[in-house]
Protein backbone atom coordinates (compact mmCIF):
# COMPACT_ATOMS: atom_id res chain seq x y z
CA UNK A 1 73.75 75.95 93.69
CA UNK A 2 74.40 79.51 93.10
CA UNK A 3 77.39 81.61 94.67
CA UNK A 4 76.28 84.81 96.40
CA UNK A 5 79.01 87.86 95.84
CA UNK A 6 79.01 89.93 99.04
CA UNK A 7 80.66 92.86 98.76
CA UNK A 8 81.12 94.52 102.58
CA UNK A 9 82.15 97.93 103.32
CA UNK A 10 82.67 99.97 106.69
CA UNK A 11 82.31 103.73 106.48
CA UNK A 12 83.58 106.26 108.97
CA UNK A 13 82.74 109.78 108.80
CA UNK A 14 85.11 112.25 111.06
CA UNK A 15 84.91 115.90 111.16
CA UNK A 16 88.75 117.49 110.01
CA UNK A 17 87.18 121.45 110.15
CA UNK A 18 84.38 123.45 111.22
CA UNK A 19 83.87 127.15 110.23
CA UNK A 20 81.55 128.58 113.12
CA UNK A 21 80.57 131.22 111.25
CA UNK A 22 79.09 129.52 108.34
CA UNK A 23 78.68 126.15 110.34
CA UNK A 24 79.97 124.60 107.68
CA UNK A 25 81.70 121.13 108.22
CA UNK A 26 84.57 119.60 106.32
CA UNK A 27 84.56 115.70 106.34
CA UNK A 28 87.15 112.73 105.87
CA UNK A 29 85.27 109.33 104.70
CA UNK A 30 87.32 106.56 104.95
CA UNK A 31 85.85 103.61 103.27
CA UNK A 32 86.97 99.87 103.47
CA UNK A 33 86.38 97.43 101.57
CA UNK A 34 86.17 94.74 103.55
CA UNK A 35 86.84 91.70 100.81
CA UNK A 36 89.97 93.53 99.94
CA UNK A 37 90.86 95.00 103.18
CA UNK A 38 91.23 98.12 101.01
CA UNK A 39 91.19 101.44 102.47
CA UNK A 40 90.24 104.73 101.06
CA UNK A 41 90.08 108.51 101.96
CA UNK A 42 87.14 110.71 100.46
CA UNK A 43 86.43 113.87 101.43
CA UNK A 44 82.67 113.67 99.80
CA UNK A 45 79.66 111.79 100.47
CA UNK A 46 79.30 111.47 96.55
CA UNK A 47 82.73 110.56 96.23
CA UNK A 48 82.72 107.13 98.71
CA UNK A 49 79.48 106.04 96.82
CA UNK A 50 81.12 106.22 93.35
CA UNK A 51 83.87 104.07 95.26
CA UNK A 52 81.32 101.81 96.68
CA UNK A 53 79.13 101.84 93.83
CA UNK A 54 81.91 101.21 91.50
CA UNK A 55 83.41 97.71 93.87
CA UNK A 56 79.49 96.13 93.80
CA UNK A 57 79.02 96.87 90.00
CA UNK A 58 82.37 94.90 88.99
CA UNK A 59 81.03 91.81 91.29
């Protein structure tokens, strides 16, 4: 029988600025990894996927 990797993350998004008058919104992304109860801090959307990306592709 085959083993199934799972890789599992959690992803919270939380404001850390707003300019009104560009209403323009700075973000913190904290990723977890839940296999490795690993933790980290992006402050891009394309940033966490490379991170997530990057933890399924070495399964």
């Amino acid at each position: 029988m085959e083993s199934k990797q799972i890789s599992s993350f959690i992803v919270r998004f939380q404001v850390t600025d707003f300019n009104e008058e560009s209403n323009e919104k700075q973000w913190r992304i904290k990723v977890t990894h839940v296999q490795e109860d690993n933790e980290n801090l992006f402050n891009t959307i394309e940033d966490a996927m490379q991170f997530m990306k990057k933890r399924v592709e070495d399964l």
